[in-house]
N, C-alpha and C. Protein backbone atom coordinates (compact mmCIF):
# COMPACT_ATOMS: atom_id res chain seq x y z
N UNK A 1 19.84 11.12 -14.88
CA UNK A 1 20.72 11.18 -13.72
C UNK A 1 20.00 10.60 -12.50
N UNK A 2 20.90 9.62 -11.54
CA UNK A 2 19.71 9.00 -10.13
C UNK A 2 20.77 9.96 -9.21
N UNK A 3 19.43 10.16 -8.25
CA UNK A 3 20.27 10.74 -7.34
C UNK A 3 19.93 9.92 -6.05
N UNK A 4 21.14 9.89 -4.97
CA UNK A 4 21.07 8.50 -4.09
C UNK A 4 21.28 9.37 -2.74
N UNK A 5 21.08 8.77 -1.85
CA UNK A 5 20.79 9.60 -0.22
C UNK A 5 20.78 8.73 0.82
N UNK A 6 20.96 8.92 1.53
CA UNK A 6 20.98 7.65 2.79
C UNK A 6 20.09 8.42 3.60
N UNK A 7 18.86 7.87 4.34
CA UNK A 7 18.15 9.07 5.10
C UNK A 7 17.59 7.94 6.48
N UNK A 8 16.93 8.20 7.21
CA UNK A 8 16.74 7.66 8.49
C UNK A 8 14.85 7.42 8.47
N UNK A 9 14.76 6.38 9.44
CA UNK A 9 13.72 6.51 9.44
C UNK A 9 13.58 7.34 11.14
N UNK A 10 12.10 8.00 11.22
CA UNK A 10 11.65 8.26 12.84
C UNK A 10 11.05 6.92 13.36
N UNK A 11 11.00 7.45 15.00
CA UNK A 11 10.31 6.59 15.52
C UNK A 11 8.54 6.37 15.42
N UNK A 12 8.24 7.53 14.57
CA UNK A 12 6.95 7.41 14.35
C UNK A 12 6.73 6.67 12.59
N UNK A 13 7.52 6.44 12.57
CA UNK A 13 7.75 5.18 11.05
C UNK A 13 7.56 6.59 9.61
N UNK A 14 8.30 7.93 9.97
CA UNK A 14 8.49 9.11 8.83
C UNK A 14 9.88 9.07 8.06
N UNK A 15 9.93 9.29 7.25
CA UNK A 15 11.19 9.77 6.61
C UNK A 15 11.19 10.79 6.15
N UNK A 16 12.09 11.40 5.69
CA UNK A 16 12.49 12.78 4.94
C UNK A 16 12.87 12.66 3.75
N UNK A 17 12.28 12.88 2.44
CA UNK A 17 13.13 13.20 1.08
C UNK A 17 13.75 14.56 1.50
N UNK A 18 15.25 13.85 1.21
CA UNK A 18 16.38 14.94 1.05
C UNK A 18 16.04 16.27 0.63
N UNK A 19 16.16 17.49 0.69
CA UNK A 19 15.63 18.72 -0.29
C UNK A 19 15.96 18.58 -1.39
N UNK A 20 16.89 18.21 -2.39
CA UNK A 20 17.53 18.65 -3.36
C UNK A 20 16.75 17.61 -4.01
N UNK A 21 16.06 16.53 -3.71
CA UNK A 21 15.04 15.70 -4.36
C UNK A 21 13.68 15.84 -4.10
N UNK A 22 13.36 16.93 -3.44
CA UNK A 22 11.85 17.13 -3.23
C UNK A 22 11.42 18.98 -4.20
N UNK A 23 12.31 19.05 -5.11
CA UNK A 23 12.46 20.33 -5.54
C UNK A 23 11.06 20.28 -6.62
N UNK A 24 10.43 19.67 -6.65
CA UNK A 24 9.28 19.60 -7.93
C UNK A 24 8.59 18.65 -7.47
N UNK A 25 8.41 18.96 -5.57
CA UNK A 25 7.33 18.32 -5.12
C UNK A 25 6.76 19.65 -4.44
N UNK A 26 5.31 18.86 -4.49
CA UNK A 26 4.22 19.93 -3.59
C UNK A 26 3.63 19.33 -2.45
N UNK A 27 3.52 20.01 -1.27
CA UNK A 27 2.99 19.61 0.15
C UNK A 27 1.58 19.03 -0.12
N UNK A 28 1.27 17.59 0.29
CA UNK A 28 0.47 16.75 -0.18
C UNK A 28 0.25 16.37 -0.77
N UNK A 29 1.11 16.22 -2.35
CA UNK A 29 1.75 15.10 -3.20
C UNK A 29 1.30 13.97 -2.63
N UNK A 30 0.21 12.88 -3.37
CA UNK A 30 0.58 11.53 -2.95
C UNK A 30 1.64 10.77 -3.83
N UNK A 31 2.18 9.45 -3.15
CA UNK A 31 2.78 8.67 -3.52
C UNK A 31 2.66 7.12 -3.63
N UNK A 32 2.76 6.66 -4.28
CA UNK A 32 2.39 4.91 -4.18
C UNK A 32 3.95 4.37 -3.49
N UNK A 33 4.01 3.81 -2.53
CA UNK A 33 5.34 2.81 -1.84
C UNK A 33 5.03 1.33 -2.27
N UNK A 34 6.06 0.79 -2.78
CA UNK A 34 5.90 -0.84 -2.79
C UNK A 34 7.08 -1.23 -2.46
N UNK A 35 7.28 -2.34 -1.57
CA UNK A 35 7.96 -2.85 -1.18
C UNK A 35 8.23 -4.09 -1.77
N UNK A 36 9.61 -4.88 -1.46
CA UNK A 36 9.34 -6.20 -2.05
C UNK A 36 10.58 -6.64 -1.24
N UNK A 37 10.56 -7.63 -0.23
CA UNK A 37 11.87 -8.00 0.22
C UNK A 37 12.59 -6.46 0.88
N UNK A 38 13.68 -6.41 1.02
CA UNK A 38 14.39 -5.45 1.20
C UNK A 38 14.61 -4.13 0.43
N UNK A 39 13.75 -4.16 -0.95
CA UNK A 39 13.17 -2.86 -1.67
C UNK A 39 11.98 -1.74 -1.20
N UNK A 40 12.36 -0.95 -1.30
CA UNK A 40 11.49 0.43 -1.31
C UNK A 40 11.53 1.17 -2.86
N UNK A 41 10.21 1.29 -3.35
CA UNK A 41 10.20 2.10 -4.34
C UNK A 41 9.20 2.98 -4.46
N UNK A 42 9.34 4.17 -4.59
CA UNK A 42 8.47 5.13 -3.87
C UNK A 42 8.43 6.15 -5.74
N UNK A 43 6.57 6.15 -6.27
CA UNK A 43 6.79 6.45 -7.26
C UNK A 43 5.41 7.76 -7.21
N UNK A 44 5.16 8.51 -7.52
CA UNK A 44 4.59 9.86 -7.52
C UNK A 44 3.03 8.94 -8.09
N UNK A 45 2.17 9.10 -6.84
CA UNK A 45 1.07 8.98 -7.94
C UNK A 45 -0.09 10.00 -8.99
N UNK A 46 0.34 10.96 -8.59
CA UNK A 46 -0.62 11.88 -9.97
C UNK A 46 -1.20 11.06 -11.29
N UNK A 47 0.22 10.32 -12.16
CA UNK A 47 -0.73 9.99 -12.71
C UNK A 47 -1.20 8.40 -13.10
N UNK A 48 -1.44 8.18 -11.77
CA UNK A 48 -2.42 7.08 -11.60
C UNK A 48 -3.85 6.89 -12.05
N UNK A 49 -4.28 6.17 -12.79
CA UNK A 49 -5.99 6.07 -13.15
C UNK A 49 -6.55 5.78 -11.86
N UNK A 50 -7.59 6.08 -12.13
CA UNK A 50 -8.69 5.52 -10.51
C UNK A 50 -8.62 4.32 -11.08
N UNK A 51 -8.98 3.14 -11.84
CA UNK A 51 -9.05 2.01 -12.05
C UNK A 51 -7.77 1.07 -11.01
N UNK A 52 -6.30 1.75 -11.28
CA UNK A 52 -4.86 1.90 -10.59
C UNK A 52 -5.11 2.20 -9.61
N UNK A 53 -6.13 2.90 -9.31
CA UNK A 53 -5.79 3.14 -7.42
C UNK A 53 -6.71 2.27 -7.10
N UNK A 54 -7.77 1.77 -7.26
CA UNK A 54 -9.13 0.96 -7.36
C UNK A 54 -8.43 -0.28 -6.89
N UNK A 55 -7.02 -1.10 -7.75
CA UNK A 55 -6.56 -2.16 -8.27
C UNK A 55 -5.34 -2.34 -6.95
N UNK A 56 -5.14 -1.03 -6.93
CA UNK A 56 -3.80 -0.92 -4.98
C UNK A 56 -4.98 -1.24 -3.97
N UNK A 57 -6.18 -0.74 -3.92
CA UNK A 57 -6.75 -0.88 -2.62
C UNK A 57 -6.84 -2.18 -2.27
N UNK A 58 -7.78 -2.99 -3.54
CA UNK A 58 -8.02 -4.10 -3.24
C UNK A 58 -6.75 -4.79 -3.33
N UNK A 59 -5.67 -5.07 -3.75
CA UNK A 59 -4.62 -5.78 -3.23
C UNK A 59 -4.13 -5.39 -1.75
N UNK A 60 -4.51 -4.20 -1.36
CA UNK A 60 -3.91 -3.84 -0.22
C UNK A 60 -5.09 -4.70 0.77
N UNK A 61 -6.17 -4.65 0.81
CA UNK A 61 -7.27 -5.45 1.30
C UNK A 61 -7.02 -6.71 1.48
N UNK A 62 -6.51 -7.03 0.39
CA UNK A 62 -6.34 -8.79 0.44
C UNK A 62 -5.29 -9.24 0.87
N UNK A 63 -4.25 -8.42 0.76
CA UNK A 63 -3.03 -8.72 1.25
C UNK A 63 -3.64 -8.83 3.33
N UNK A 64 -3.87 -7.82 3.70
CA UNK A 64 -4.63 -7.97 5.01
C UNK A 64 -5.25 -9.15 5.04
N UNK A 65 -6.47 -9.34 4.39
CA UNK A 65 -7.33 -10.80 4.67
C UNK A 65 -6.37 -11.78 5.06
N UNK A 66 -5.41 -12.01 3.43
CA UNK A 66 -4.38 -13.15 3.91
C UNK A 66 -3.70 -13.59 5.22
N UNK A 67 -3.09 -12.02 5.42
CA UNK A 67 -2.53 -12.35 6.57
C UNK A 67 -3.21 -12.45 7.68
N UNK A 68 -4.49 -12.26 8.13
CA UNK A 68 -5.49 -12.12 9.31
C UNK A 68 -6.00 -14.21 9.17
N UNK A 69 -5.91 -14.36 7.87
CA UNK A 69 -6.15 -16.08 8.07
C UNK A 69 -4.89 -16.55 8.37
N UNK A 70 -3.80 -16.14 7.85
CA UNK A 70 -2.61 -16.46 8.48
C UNK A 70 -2.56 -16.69 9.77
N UNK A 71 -2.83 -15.59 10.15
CA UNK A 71 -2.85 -15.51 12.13
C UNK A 71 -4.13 -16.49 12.53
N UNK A 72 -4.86 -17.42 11.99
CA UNK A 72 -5.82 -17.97 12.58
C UNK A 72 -6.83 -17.53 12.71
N UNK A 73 -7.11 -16.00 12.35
CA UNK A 73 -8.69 -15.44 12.52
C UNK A 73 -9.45 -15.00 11.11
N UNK A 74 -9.41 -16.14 10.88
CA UNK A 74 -10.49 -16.36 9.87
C UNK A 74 -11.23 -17.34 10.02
N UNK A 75 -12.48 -17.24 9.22
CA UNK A 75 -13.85 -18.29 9.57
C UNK A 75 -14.15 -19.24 8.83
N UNK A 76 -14.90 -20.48 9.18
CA UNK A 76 -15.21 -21.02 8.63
C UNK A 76 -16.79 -20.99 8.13
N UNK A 77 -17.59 -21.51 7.08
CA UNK A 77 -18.58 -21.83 6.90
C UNK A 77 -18.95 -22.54 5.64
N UNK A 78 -19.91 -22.87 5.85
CA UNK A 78 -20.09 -23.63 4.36
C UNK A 78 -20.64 -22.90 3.34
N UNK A 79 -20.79 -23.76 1.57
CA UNK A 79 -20.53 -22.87 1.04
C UNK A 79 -22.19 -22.04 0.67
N UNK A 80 -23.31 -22.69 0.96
CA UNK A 80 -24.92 -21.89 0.98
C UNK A 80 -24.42 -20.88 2.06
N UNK A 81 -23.85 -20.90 3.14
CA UNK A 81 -23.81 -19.34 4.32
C UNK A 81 -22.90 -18.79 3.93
N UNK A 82 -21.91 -19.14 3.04
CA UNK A 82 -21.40 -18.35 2.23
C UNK A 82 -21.77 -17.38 1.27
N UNK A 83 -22.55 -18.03 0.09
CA UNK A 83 -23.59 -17.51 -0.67
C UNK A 83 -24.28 -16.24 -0.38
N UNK A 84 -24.85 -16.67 0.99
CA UNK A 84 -25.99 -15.90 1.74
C UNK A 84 -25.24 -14.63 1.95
N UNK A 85 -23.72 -15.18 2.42
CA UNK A 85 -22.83 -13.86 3.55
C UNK A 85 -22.84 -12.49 2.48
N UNK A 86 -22.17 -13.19 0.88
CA UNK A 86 -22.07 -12.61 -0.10
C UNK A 86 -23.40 -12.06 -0.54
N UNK A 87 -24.86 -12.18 -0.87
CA UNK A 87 -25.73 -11.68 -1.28
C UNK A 87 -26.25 -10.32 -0.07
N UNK A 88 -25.39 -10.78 0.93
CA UNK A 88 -25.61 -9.18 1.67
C UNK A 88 -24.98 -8.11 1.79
N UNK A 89 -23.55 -8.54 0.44
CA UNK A 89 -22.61 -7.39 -0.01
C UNK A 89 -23.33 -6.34 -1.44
């Protein structure tokens, strides 16, 4: 059975799951959100592997980088001070 809801967002960017869909949730439940276009899909993460959450961060990371070179603030250098930048990770 899906159950469907129309709900609002706040001005502090919160929403509310409806009650009658939060009935076999617990206060501080995480959740994974992905978006895609005009989708929201909001899926319980419990049981996520750490490898799975390991695999969200760094896309979530890179997705940032991208867009921070997007905006023009990213650097240049060549590729030995590159090398170097990396052997101090």
């Amino acid at each position: 059975m899906v159950n469907m809801d129309i709900i609002k967002m706040s001005s502090k960017g919160q929403i509310v799951i409806p009650a009658r869909m939060r009935e076999n949730l617990n206060e501080g439940e995480e959740f994974v959100i992905l978006m895609d276009e005009d989708r929201f899909i909001l899926k319980k993460a419990e049981k996520l592997s750490e490898k799975m959450r390991e695999d969200l961060e760094f896309a979530r990371r890179t997705e940032e980088a991208y867009q921070r070179i997007e905006n023009g603030e990213g650097i240049e250098m060549d590729f030995d001070d590159f090398i170097e930048e990396m052997k101090k990770w």
